[in-house]
Protein backbone atom coordinates (compact mmCIF):
# COMPACT_ATOMS: atom_id res chain seq x y z
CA UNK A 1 0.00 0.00 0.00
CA UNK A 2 1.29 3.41 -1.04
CA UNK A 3 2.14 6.25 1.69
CA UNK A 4 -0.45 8.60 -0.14
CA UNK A 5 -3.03 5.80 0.58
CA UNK A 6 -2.07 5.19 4.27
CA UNK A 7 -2.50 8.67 4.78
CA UNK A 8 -5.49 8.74 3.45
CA UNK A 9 -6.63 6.08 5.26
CA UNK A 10 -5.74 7.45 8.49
CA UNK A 11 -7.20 10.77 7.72
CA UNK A 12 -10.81 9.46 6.92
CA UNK A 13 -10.85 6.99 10.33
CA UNK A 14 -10.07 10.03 12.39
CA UNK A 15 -12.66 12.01 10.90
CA UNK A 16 -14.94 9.37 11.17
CA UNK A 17 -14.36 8.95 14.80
CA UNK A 18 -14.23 12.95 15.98
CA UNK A 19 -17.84 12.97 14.67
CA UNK A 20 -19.06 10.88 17.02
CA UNK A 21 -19.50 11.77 21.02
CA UNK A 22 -18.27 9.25 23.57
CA UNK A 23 -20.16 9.58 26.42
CA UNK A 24 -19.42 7.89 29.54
CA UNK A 25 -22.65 8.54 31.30
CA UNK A 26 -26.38 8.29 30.11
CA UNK A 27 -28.28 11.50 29.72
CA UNK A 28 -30.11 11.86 32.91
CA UNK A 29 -32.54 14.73 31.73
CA UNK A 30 -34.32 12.86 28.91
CA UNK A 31 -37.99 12.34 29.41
CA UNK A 32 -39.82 9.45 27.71
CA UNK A 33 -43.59 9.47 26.28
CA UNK A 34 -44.98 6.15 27.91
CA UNK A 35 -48.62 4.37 27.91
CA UNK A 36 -49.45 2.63 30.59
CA UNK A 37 -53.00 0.43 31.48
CA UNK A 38 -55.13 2.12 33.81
CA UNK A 39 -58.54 1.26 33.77
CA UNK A 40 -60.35 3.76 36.00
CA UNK A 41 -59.60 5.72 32.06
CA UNK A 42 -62.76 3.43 31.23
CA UNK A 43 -63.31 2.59 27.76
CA UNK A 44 -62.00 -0.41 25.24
CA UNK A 45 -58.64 1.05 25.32
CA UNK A 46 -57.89 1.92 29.17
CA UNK A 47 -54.16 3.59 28.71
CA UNK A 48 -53.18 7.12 29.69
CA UNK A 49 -50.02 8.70 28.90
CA UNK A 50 -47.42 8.82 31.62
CA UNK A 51 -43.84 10.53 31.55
CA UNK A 52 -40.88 8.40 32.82
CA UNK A 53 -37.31 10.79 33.31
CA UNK A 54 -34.24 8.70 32.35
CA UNK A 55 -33.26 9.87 35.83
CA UNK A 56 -35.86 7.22 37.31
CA UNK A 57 -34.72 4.46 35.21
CA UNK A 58 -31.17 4.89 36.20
CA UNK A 59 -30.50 7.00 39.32
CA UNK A 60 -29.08 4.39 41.89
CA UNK A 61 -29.46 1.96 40.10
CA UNK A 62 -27.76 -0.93 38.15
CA UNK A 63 -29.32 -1.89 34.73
CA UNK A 64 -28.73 -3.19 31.20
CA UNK A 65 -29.82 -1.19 28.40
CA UNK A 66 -29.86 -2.78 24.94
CA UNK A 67 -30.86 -0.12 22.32
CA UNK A 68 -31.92 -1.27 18.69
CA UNK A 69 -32.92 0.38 15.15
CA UNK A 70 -36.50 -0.45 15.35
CA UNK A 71 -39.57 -2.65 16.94
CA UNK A 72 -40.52 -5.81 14.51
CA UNK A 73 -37.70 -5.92 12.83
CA UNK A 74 -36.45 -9.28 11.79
CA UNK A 75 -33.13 -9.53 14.34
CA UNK A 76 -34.67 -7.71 17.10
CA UNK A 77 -37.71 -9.48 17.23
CA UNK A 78 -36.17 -13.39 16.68
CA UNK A 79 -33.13 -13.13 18.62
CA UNK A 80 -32.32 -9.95 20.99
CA UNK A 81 -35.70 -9.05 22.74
CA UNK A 82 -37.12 -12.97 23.41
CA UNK A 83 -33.68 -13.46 24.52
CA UNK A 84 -33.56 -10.88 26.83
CA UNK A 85 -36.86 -11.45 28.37
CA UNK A 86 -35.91 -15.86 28.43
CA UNK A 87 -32.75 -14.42 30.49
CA UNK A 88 -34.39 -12.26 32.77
CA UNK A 89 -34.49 -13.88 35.87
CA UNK A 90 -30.42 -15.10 35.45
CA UNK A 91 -29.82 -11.19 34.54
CA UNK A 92 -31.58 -9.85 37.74
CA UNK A 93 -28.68 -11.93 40.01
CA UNK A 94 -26.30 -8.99 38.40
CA UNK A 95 -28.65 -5.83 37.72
CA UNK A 96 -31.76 -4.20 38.98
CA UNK A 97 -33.54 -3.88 35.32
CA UNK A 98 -33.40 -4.64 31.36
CA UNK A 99 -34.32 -1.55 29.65
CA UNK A 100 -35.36 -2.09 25.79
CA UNK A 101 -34.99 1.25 24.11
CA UNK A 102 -35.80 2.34 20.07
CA UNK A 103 -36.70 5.04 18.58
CA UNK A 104 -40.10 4.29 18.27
CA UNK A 105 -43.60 5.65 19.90
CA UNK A 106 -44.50 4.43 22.99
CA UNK A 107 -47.88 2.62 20.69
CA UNK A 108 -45.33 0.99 18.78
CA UNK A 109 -43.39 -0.31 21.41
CA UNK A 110 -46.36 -1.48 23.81
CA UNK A 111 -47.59 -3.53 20.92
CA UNK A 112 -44.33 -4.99 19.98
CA UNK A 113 -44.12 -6.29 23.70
CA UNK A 114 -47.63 -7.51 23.30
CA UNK A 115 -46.87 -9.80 20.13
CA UNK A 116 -43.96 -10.94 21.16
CA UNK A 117 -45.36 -11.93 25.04
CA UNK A 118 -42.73 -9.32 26.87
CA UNK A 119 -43.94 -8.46 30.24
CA UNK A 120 -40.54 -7.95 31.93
CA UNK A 121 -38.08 -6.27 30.02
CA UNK A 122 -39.08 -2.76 30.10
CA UNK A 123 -39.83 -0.64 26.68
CA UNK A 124 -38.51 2.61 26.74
CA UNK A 125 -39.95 4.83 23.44
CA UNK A 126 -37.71 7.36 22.58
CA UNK A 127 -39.96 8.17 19.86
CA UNK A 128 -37.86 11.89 18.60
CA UNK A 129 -34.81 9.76 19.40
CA UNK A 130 -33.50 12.25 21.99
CA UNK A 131 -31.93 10.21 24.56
CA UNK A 132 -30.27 8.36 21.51
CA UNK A 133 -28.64 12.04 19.93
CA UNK A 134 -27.38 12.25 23.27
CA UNK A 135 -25.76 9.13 23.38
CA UNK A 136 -24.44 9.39 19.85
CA UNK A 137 -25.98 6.48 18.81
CA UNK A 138 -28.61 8.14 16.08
CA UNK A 139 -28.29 6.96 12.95
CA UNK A 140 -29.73 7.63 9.69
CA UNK A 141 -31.73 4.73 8.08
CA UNK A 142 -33.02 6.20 5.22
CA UNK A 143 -32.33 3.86 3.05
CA UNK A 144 -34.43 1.28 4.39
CA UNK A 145 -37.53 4.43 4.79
CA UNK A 146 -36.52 4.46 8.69
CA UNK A 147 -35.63 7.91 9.18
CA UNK A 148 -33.39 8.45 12.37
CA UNK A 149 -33.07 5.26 14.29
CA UNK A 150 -30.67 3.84 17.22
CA UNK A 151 -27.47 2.21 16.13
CA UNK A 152 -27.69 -1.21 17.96
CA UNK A 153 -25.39 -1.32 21.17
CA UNK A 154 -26.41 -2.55 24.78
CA UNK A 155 -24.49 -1.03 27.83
CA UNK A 156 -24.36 -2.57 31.66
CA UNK A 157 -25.43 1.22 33.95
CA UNK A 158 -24.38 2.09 37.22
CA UNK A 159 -26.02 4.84 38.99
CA UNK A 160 -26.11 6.90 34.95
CA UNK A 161 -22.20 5.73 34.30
CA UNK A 162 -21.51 3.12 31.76
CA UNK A 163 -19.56 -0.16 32.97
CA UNK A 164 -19.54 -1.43 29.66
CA UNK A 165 -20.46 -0.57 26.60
CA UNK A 166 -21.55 -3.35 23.79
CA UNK A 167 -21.63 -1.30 20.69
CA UNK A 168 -22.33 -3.73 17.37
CA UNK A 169 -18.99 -2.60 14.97
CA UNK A 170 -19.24 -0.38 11.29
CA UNK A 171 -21.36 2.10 12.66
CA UNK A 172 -22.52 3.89 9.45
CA UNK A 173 -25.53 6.13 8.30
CA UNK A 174 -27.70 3.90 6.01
CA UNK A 175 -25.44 0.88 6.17
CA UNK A 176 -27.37 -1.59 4.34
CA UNK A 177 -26.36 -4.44 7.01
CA UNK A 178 -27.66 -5.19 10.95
CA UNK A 179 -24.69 -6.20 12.88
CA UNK A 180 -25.30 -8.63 15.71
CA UNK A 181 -24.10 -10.42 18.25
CA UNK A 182 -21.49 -7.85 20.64
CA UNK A 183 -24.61 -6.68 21.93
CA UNK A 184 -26.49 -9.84 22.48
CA UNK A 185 -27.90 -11.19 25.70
CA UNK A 186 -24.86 -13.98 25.70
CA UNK A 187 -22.36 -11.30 25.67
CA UNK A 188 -23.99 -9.04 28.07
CA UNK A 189 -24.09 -11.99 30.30
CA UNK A 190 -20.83 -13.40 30.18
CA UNK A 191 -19.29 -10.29 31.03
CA UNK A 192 -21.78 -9.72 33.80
CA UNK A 193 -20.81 -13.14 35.38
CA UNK A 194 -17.17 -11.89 36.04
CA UNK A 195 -18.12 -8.08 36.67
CA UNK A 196 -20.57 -8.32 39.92
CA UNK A 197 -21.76 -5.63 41.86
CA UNK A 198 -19.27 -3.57 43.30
């Protein structure tokens, strides 16, 4: 390889990587758009909305968040959410929560749970992806008609500071590929087995 094309090289990757943020803590001033089931609301459809503050979900707290580009779709749906929910009761020996986060409405996400039978992992909607920007995890997907979706990653939380972030590799706008498996349930897990609370 020539000099001119090393150095080329080597320009583009840092360029690449200077756009992104690294953040070492989760956004703590995010607030989410959730619907919860109350049925003094009345009616066929008994769900209010309700605000939940990132602040709640992590404040004091030890959880796994696993963050994916979209409810339904064929990886997240098959392998990463059942997965998550199968390992629930192994994953609460290490953390306090699961946390499944896209950047879809909170309709979206309550009926994704509902088809796939998910009633302990919680869905987060971060329907204007806001909490994503913040992480630097927003990613265009307009190639597929998505818009602005979450790159897939999944990150072990202490009190808002990341232990460990799982971040799927080639992060790319419109990259016509899903990457999976460093942010998969067995990954998570295995690292959780020889990191336990502190």
């Amino acid at each position: 390889m020539s000099t001119n094309v090393k150095k080329k090289l080597k320009k583009t990757t840092t360029k690449t990587s200077s756009a992104r943020k690294v953040v070492k803590k989760v956004p703590m001033n995010v607030t989410f758009k959730t619907r919860v089931r109350d049925e003094s609301v009345g009616g066929p459809n008994p769900f209010r909305w309700q605000d939940v503050t990132s602040r709640e979900l992590f404040e004091n707290r030890r959880v796994v968040l696993f963050a994916l580009p979209g409810a339904f779709t064929p990886t997240c749906s098959t392998y990463q959410l059942p997965t998550f929910e199968k390992l629930h009761g192994k994953f609460m020996e290490h953390v306090d929560d699961i946390l499944c986060l896209s950047v879809n409405d909170a309709f979206v996400m309550n009926q994704w749970a509902k088809a796939q039978k998910v009633n302990k992992v919680k869905m987060i909607p971060d329907g204007s992806g806001a909490f994503t920007d913040k992480m630097g995890m927003l990613v265009k997907k307009d190639n597929l008609g998505f818009g602005e979706r979450s790159w897939r990653y999944a990150a072990v939380v202490n009190n808002g500071v990341i232990e460990q972030l799982f971040e799927e590799p080639g992060f790319k706008h419109n990259l016509d590929s899903d990457p999976y498996g460093e942010s998969s349930p067995e990954t998570v897990m295995n690292w959780l087995k020889t990191n336990p609370r502190k």
